[in-house]
Each structure stands twice: as structure tokens, then as C-alpha cells.
N, C-alpha and C. Protein backbone atom coordinates (compact mmCIF):
# COMPACT_ATOMS: atom_id res chain seq x y z
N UNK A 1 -2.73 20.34 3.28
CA UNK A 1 -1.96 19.17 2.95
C UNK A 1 -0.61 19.60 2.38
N UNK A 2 0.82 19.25 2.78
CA UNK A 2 1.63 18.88 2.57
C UNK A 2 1.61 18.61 1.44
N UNK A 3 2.46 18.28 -0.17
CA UNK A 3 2.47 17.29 -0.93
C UNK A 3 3.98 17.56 -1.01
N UNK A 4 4.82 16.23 -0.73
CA UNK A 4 6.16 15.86 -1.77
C UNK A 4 6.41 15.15 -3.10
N UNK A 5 6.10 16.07 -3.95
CA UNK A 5 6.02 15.50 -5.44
C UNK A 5 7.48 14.90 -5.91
N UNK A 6 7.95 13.94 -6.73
CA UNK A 6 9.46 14.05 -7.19
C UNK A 6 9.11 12.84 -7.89
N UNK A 7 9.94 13.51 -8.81
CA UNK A 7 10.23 13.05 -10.82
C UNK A 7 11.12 12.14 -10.43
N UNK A 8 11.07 10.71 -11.23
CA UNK A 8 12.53 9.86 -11.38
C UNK A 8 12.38 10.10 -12.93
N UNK A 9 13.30 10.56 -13.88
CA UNK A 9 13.08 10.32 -15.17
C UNK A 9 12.24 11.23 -15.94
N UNK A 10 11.55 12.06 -15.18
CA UNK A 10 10.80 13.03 -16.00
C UNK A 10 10.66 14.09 -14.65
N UNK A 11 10.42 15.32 -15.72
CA UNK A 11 10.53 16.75 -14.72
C UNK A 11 9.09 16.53 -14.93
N UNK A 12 9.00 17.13 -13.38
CA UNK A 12 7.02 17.77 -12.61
C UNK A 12 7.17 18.56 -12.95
N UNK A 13 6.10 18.62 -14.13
CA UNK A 13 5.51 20.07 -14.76
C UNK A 13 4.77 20.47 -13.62
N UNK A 14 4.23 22.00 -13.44
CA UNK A 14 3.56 22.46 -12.95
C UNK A 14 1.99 21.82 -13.21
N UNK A 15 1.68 21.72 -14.62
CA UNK A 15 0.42 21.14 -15.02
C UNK A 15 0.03 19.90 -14.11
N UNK A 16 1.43 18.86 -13.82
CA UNK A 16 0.93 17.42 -13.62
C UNK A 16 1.04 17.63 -12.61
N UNK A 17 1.85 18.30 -11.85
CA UNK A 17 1.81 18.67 -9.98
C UNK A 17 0.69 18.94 -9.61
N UNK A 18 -0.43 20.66 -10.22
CA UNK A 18 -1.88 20.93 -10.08
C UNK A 18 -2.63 19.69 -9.88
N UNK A 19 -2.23 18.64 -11.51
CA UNK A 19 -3.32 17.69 -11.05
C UNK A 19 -3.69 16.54 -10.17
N UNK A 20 -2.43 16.38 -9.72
CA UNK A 20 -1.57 15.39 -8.51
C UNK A 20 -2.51 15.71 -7.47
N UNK A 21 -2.79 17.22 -7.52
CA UNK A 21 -2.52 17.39 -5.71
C UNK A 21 -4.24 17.52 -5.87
N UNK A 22 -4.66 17.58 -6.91
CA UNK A 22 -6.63 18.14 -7.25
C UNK A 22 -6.88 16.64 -6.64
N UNK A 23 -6.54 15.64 -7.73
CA UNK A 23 -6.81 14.67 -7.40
C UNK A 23 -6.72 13.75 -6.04
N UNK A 24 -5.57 13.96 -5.53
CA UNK A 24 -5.32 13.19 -4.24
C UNK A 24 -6.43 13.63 -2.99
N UNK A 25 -6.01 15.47 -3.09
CA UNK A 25 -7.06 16.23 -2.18
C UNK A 25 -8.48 15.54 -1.70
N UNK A 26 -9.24 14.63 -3.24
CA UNK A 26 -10.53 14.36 -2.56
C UNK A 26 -10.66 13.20 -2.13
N UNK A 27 -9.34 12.61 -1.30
CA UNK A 27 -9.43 11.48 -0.43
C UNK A 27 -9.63 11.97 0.79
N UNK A 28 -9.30 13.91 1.01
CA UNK A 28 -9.88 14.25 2.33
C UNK A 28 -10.88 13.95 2.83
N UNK A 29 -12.16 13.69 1.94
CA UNK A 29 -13.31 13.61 2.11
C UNK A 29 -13.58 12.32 3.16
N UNK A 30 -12.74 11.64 3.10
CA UNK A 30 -13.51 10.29 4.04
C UNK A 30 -12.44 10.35 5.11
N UNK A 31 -11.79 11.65 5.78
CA UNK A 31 -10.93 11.45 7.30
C UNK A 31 -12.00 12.89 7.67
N UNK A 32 -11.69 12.66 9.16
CA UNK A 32 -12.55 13.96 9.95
C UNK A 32 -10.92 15.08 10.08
N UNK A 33 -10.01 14.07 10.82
CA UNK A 33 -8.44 15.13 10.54
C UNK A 33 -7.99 15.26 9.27
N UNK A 34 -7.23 16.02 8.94
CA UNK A 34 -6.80 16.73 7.83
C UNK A 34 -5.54 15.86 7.46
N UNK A 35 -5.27 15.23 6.30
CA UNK A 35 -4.60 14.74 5.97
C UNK A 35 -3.29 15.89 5.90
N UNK A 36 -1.89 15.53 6.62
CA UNK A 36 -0.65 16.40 6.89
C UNK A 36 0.12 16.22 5.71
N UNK A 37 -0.04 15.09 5.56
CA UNK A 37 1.30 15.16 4.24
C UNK A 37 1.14 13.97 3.50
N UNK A 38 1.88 13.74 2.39
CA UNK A 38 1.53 13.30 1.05
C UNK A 38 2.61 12.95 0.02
N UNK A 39 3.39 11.57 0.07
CA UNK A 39 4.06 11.33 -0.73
C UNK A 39 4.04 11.07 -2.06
N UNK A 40 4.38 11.27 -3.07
CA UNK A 40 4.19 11.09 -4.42
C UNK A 40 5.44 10.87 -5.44
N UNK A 41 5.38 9.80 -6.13
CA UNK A 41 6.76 9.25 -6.73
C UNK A 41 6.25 9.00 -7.91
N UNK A 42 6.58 10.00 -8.99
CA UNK A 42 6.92 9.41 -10.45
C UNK A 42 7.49 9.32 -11.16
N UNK A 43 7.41 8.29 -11.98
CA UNK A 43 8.45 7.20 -12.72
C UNK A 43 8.21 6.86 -13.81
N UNK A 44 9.65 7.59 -14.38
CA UNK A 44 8.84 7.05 -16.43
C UNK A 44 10.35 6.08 -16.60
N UNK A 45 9.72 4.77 -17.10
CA UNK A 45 10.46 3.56 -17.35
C UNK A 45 10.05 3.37 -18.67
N UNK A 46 11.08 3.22 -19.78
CA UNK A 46 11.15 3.04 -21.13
C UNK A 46 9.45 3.71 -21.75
N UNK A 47 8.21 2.82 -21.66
CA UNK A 47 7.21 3.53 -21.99
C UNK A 47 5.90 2.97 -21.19
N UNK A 48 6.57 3.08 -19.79
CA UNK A 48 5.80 3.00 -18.73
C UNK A 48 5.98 3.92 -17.69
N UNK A 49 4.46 4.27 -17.39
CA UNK A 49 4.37 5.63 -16.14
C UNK A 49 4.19 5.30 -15.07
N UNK A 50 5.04 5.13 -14.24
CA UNK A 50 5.17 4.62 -12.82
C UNK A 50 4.29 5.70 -11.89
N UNK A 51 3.71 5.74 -10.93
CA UNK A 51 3.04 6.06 -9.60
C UNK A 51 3.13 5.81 -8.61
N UNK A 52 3.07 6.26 -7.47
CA UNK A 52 3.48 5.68 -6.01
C UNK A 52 2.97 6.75 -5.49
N UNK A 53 1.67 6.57 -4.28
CA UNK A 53 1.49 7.38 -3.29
C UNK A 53 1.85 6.51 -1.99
N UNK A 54 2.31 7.60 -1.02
CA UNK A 54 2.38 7.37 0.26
C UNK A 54 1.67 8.00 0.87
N UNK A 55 0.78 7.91 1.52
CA UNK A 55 -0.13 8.77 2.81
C UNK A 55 -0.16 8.50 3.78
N UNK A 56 1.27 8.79 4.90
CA UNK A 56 1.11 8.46 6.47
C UNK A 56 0.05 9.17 7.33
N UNK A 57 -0.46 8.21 8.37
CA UNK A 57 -1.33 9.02 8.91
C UNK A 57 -0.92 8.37 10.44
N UNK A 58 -1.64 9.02 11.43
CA UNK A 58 -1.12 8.24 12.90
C UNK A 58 -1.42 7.07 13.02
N UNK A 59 -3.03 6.20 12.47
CA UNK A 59 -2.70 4.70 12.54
C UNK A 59 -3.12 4.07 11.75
N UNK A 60 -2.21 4.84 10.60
CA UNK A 60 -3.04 3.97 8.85
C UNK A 60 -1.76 4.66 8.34
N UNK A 61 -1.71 3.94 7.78
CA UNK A 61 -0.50 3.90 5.96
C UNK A 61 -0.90 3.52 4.77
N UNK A 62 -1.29 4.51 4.04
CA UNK A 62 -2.07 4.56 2.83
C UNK A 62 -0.55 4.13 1.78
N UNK A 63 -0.64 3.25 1.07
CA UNK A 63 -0.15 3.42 -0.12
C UNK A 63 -0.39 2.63 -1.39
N UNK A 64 -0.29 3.24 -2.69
CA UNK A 64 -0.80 2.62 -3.53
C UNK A 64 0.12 3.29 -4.89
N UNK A 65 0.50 1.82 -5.83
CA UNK A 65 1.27 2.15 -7.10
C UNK A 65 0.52 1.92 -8.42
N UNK A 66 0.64 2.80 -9.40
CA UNK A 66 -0.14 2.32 -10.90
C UNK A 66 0.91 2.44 -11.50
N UNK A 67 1.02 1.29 -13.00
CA UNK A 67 1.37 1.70 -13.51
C UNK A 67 0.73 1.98 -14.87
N UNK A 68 0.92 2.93 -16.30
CA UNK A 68 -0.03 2.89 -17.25
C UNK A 68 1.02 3.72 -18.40
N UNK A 69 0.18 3.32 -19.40
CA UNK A 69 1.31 4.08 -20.51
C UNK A 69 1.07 5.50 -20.34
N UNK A 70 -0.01 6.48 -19.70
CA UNK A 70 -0.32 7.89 -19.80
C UNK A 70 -0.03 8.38 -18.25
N UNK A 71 0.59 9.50 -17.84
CA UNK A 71 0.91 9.48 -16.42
C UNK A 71 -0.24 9.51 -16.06
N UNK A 72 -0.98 10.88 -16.80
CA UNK A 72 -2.07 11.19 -15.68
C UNK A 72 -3.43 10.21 -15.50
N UNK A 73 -3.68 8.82 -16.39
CA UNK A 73 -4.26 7.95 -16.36
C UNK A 73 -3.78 7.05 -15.06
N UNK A 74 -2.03 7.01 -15.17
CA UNK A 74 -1.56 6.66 -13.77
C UNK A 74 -2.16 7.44 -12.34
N UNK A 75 -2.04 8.58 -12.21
CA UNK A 75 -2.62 8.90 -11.01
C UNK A 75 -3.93 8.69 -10.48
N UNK A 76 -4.97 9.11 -12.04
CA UNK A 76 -5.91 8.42 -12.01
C UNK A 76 -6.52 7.02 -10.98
N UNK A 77 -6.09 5.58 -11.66
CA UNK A 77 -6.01 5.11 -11.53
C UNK A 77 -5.13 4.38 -9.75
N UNK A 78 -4.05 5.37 -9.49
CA UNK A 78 -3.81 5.25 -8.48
C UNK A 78 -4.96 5.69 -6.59
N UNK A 79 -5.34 7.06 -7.43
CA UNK A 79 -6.56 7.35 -6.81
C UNK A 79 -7.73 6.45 -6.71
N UNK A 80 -7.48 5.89 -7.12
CA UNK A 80 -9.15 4.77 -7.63
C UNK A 80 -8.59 3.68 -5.97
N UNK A 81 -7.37 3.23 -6.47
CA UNK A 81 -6.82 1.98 -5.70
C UNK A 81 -7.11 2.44 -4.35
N UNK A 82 -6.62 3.77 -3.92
CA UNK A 82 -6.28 4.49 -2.71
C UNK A 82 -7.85 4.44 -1.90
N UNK A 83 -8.54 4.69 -2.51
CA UNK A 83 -10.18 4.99 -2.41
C UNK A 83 -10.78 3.84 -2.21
N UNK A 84 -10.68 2.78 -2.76
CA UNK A 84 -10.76 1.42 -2.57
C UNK A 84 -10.03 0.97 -1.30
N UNK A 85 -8.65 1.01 -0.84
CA UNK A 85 -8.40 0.33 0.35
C UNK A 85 -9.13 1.59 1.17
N UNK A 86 -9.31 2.50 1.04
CA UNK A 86 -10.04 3.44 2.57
C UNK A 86 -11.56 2.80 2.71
N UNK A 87 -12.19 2.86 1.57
CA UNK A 87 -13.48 1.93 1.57
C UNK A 87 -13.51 0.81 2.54
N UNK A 88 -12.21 -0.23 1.66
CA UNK A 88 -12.18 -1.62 2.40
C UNK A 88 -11.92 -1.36 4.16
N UNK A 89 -10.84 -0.79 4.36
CA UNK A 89 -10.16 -0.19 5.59
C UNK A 89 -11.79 0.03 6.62
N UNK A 90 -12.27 1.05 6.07
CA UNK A 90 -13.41 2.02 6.77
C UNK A 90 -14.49 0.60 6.98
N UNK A 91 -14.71 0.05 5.95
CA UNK A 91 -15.78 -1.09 6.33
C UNK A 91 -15.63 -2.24 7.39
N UNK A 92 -13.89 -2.65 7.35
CA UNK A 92 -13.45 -3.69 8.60
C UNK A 92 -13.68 -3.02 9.91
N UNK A 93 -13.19 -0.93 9.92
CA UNK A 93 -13.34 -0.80 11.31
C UNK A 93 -14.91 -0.70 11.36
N UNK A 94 -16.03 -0.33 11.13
CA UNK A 94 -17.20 -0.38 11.04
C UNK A 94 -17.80 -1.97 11.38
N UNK A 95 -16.82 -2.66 11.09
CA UNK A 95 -17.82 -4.42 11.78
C UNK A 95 -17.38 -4.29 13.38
N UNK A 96 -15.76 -3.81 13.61
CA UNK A 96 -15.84 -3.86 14.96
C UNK A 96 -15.73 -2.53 15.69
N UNK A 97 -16.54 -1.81 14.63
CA UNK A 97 -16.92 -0.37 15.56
C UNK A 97 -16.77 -0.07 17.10
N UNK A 98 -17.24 -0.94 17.70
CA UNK A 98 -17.31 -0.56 19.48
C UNK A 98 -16.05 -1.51 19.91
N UNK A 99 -15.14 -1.85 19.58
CA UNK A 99 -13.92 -2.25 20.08
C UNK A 99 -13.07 -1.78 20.07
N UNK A 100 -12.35 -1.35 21.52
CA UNK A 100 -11.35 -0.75 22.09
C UNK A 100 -10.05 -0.63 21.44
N UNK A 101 -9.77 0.84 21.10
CA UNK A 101 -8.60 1.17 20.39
C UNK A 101 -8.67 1.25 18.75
N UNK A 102 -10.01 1.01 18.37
CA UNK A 102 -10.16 0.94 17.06
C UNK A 102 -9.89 2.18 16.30
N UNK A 103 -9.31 2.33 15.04
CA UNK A 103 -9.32 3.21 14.67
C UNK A 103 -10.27 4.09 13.62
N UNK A 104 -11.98 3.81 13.87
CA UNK A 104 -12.87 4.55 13.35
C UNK A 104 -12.53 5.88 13.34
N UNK A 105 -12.18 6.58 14.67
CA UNK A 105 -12.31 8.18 14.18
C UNK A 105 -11.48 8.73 13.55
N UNK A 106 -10.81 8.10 12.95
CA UNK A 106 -9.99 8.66 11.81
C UNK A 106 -10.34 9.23 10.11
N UNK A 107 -11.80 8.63 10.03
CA UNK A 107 -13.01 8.30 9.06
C UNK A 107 -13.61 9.22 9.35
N UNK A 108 -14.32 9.96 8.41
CA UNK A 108 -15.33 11.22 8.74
C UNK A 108 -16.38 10.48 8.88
N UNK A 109 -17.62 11.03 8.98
CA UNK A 109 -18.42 10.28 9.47
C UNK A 109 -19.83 11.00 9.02
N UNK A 110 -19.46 11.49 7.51
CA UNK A 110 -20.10 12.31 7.03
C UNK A 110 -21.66 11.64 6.50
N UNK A 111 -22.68 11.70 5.82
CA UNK A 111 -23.40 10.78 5.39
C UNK A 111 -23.43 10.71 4.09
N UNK A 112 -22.84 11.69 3.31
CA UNK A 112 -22.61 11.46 1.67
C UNK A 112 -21.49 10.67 1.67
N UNK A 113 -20.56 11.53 2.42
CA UNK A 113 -19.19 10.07 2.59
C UNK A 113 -19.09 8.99 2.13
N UNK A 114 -20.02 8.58 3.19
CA UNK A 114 -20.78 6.84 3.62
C UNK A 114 -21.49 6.33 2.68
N UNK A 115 -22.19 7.53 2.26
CA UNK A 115 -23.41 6.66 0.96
C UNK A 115 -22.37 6.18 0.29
N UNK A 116 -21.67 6.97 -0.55
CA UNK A 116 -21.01 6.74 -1.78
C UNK A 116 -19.73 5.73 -1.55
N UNK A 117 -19.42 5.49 0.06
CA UNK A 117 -18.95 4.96 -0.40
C UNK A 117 -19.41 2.96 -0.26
N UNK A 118 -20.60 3.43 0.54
CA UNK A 118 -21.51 2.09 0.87
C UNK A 118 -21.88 1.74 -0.70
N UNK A 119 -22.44 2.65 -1.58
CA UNK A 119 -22.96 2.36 -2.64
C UNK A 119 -21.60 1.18 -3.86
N UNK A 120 -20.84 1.87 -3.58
CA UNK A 120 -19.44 1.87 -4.42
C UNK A 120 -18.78 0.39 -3.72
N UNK A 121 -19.08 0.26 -2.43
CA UNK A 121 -18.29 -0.82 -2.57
C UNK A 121 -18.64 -2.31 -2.67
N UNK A 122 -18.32 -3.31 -3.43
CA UNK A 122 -19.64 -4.45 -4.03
C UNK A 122 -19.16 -6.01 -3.30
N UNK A 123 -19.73 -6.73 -3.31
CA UNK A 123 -19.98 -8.01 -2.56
C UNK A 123 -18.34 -8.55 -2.63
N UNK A 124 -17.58 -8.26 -3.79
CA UNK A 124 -16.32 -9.00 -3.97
C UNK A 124 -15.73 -8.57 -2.93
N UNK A 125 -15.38 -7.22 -2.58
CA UNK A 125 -14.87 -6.09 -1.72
C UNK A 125 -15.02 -6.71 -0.43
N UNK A 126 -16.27 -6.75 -0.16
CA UNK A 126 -16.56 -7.14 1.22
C UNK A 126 -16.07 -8.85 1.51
N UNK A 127 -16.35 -9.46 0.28
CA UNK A 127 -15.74 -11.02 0.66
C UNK A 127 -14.18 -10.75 0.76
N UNK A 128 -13.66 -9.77 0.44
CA UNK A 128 -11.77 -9.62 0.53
C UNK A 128 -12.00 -9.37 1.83
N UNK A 129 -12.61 -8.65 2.79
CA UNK A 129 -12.49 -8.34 4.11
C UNK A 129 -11.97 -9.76 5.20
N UNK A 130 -13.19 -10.70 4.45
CA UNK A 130 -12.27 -12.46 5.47
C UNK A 130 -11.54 -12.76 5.43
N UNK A 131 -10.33 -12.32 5.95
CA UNK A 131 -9.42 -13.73 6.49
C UNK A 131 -9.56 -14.97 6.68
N UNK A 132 -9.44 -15.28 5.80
CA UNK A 132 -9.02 -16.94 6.08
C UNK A 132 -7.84 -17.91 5.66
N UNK A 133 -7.20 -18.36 6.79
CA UNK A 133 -6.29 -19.27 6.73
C UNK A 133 -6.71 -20.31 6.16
N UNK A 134 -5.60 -20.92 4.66
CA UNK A 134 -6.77 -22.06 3.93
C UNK A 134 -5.77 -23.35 4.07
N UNK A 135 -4.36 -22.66 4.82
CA UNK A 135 -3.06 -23.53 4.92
C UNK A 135 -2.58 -22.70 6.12
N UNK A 136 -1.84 -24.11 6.98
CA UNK A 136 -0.91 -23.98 7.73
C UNK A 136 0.73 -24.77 7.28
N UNK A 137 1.86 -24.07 7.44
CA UNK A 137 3.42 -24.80 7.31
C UNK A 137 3.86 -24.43 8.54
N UNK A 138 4.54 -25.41 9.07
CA UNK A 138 5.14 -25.77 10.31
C UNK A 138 6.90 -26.00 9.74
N UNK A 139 7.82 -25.12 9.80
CA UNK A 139 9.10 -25.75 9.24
C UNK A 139 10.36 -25.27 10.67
N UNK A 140 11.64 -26.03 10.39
CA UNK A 140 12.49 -25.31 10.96
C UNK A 140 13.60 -24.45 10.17
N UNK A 141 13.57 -22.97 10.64
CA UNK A 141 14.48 -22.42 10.18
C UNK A 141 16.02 -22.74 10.39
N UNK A 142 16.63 -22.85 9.64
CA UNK A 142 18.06 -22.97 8.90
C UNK A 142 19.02 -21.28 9.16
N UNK A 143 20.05 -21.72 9.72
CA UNK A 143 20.89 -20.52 10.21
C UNK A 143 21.30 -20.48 8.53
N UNK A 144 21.49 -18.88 8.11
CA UNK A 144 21.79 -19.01 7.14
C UNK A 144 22.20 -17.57 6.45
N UNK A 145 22.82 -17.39 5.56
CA UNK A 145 23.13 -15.81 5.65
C UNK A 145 21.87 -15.50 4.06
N UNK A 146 21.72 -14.31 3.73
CA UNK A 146 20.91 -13.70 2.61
C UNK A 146 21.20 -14.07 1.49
N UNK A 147 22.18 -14.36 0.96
CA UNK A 147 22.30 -14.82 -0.92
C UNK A 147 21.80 -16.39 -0.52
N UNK A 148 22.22 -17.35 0.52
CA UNK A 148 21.61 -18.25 0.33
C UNK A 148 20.32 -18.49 0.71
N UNK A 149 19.58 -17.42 1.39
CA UNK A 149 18.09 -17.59 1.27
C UNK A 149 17.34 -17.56 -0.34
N UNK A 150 18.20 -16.41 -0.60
CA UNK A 150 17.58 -16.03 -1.50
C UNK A 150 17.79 -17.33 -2.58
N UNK A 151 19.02 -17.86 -3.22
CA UNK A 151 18.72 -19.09 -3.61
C UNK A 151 18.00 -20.81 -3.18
N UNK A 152 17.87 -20.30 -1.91
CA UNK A 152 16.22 -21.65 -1.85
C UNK A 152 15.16 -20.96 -2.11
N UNK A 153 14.98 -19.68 -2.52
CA UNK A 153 13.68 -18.79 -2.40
C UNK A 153 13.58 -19.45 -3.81
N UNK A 154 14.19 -19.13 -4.69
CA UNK A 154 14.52 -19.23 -6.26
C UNK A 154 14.39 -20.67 -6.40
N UNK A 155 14.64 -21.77 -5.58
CA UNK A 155 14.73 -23.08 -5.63
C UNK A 155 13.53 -23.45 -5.67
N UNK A 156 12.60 -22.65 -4.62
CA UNK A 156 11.43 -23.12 -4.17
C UNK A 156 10.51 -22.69 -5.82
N UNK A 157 10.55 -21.83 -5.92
CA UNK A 157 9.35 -20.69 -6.36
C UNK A 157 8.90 -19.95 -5.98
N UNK A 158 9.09 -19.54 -5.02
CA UNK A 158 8.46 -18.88 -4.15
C UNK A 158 8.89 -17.28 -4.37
N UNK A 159 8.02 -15.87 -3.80
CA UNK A 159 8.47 -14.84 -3.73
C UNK A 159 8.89 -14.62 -2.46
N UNK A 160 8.87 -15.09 -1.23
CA UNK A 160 9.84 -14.72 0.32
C UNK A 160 10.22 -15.96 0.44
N UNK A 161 10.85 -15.89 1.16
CA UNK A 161 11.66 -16.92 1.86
C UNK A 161 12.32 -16.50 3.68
N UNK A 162 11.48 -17.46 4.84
CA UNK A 162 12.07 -17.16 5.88
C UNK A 162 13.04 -17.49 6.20
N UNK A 163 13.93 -17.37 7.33
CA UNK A 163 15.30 -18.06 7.70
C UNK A 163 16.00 -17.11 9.15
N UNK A 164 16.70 -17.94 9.65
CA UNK A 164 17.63 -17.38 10.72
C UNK A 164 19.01 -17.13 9.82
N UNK A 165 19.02 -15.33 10.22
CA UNK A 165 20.26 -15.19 10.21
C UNK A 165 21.49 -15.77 10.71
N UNK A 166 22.06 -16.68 10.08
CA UNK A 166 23.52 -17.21 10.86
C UNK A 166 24.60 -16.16 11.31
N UNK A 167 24.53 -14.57 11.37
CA UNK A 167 25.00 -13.73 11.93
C UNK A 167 24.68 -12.92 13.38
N UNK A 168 23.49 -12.89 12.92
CA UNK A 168 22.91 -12.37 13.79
C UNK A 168 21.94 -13.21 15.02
N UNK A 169 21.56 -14.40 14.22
CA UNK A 169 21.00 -15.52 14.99
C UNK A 169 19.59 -15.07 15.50
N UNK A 170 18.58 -14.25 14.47
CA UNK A 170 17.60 -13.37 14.48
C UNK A 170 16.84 -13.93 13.27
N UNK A 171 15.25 -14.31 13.59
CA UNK A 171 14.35 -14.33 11.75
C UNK A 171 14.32 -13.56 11.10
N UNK A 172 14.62 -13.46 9.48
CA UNK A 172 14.77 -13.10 8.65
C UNK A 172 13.82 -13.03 7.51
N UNK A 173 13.49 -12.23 6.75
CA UNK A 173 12.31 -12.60 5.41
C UNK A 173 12.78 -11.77 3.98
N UNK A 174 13.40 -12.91 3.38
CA UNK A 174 13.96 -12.11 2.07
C UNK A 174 12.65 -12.08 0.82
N UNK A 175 12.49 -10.95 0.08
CA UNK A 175 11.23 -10.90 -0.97
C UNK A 175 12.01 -10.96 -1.93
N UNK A 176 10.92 -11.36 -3.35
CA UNK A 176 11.37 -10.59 -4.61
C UNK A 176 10.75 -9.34 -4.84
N UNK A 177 11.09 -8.03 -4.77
CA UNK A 177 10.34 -7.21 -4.97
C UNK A 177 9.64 -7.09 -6.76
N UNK A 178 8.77 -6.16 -6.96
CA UNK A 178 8.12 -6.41 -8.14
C UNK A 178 9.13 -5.59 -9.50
N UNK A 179 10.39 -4.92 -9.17
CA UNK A 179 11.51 -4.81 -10.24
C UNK A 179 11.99 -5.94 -10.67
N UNK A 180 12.37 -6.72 -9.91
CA UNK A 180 13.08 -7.84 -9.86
C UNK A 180 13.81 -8.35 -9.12
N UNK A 181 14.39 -6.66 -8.07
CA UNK A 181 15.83 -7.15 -7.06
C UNK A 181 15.06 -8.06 -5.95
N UNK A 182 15.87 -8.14 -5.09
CA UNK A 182 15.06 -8.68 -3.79
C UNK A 182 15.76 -7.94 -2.58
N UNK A 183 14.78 -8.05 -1.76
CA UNK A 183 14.49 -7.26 -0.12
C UNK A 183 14.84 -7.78 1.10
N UNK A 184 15.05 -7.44 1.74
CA UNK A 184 15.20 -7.90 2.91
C UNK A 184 14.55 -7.65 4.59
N UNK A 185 13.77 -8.38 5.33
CA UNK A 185 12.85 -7.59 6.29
C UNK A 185 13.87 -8.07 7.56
N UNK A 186 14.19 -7.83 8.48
CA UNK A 186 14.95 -7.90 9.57
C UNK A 186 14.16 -6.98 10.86
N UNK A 187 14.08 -8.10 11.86
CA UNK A 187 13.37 -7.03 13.11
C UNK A 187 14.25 -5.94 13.75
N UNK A 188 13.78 -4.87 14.24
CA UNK A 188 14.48 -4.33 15.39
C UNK A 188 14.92 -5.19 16.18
């Protein structure tokens, strides 16, 4: 494994790098390929320890943020999350196991694997797996440029807001991200 470790605000000790990479390592356990590489972002904000993993893989994108007053309780904790969506992940492809293009073999297929992680994962887990649509909105988008999305976003309450670019004449989806700024999604 690859790892790209990097400090915003605090230098990677050697100590917290070792334990970065101990810890992340035993998410190998539930792929049969070898996890290549390994993003890692930490962040000390006034007296909060920011976390961020990235784990690209060919048809999964692992990522998961903690935050906590102790870093290494942060990684901790970030590992927990990470382990949890592969659980959730591994259990959706497992209902449609024999359907074309699925991405099971990406999952080891070990049987301690599986126990632990069959054992570990509990009825709530599996009720997050349904989709269900509990609302439909039907609206027309408004040609419109980005500061004024973003103020009907703010109008509404809402955290996105869709819209046609009046430049580009293309759909648009402005967020609030969880700092505070806001985002912008635009298609190819």
C-alpha cells in the first residue's frame, strides 16, 4: 500500500504516520486485490482533530472524515466509519450477488472476513441498505448564475440548490459544504 499522509496545521510525526498506516492496513482484510494507495488528510482546527481518508479503488471510493479532540482517537474512529461503509457496501453487493457487472470480487471472500463482519453488522445497518423514495419534487429550473443560486439555497433552507446555468445553459448543483463555504457540481 501506497500511503499519502499530509499535515494541515500540524507536522506528521513519525509516531502518528506508523499508526495511520497500522491502522488503515487492516481494511486489507475484506478486498482479495491489494489496496494501491491511500489518501490521508490531517487537520488541527483551533481544538479540533480533523481526519479524512480517501481510498480509490477501480469501482469503489472509500472515503470517510472524523472529527475528535485526540488525533489518534480521530483515526480511530475514522477506521470504524470506513469498516462500516465496506460492511454496508459488501452486504448490498451480496443481495445482488449474481448480477452482471457487480462488483463482489473486489471483497475477499475469506470466511473470518465474513463472520466478523456478518456478526458486526446489526438490523439498523441493514435497514440503511433500502432505498426509499418517501418524496417526489417536480420543479422548473431558472437560468441563473451561482451567487444567485446560492441565495435561494439560503432563502429556502436548504443545503443544495439546483438550477440552469444562465452561462452555460447546463444543470447546475450548488452545496453548503460542512466548513461553511459552498460548492459547486457542474457536468462534463
Amino acid at each position: 500500500m501506497q500511503y499519502n499522509i499530509r499535515g494541515e496545521n500540524i507536522e506528521v510525526t513519525d509516531a502518528l504516520k506508523t499508526y495511520v498506516e497500522k491502522k488503515v492496513s487492516k481494511l486489507q482484510r475484506y478486498f482479495e486485490q491489494p489496496i494501491s494507495e491511500v489518501h490521508v488528510k490531517l487537520k488541527v482546527y483551533n481544538d479540533e482533530q480533523h481526519v479524512e481518508v480517501t481510498i480509490p479503488m477501480s469501482r469503489l471510493l472509500l472515503r470517510a472524515e472524523e472529527i475528535n479532540t485526540d488525533m489518534y482517537a480521530s483515526v480511530d474512529l475514522v477506521v470504524d466509519k470506513l469498516e462500516r461503509q465496506i460492511r454496508k457496501h459488501k452486504t448490498r453487493v451480496n443481495r445482488k450477488y449474481r448480477q452482471e457487472g457487480s462488483p463482489k470480487h473486489l471483497f475477499a471472500d475469506s470466511e473470518a472476513a465474513s463472520d466478523t463482519a456478518l456478526k458486526a453488522t446489526t438490523e439498523e445497518e441493514l435497514d440503511d441498505d433500502l432505498f426509499e423514495v418517501v418524496r417526489t419534487k417536480r420543479f422548473n429550473l431558472k437560468p441563473m448564475d451561482s451567487e444567485e443560486a446560492i441565495l435561494q439555497m439560503n432563502m429556502l433552507g436548504h443545503t443544495f440548490f439546483v438550477f440552469t446555468n444562465a452561462i452555460t445553459n447546463v444543470t447546475n448543483v450548488v452545496y453548503k459544504r460542512k466548513d461553511g463555504r459552498y460548492g459547486l457540481i457542474e457536468p462534463n
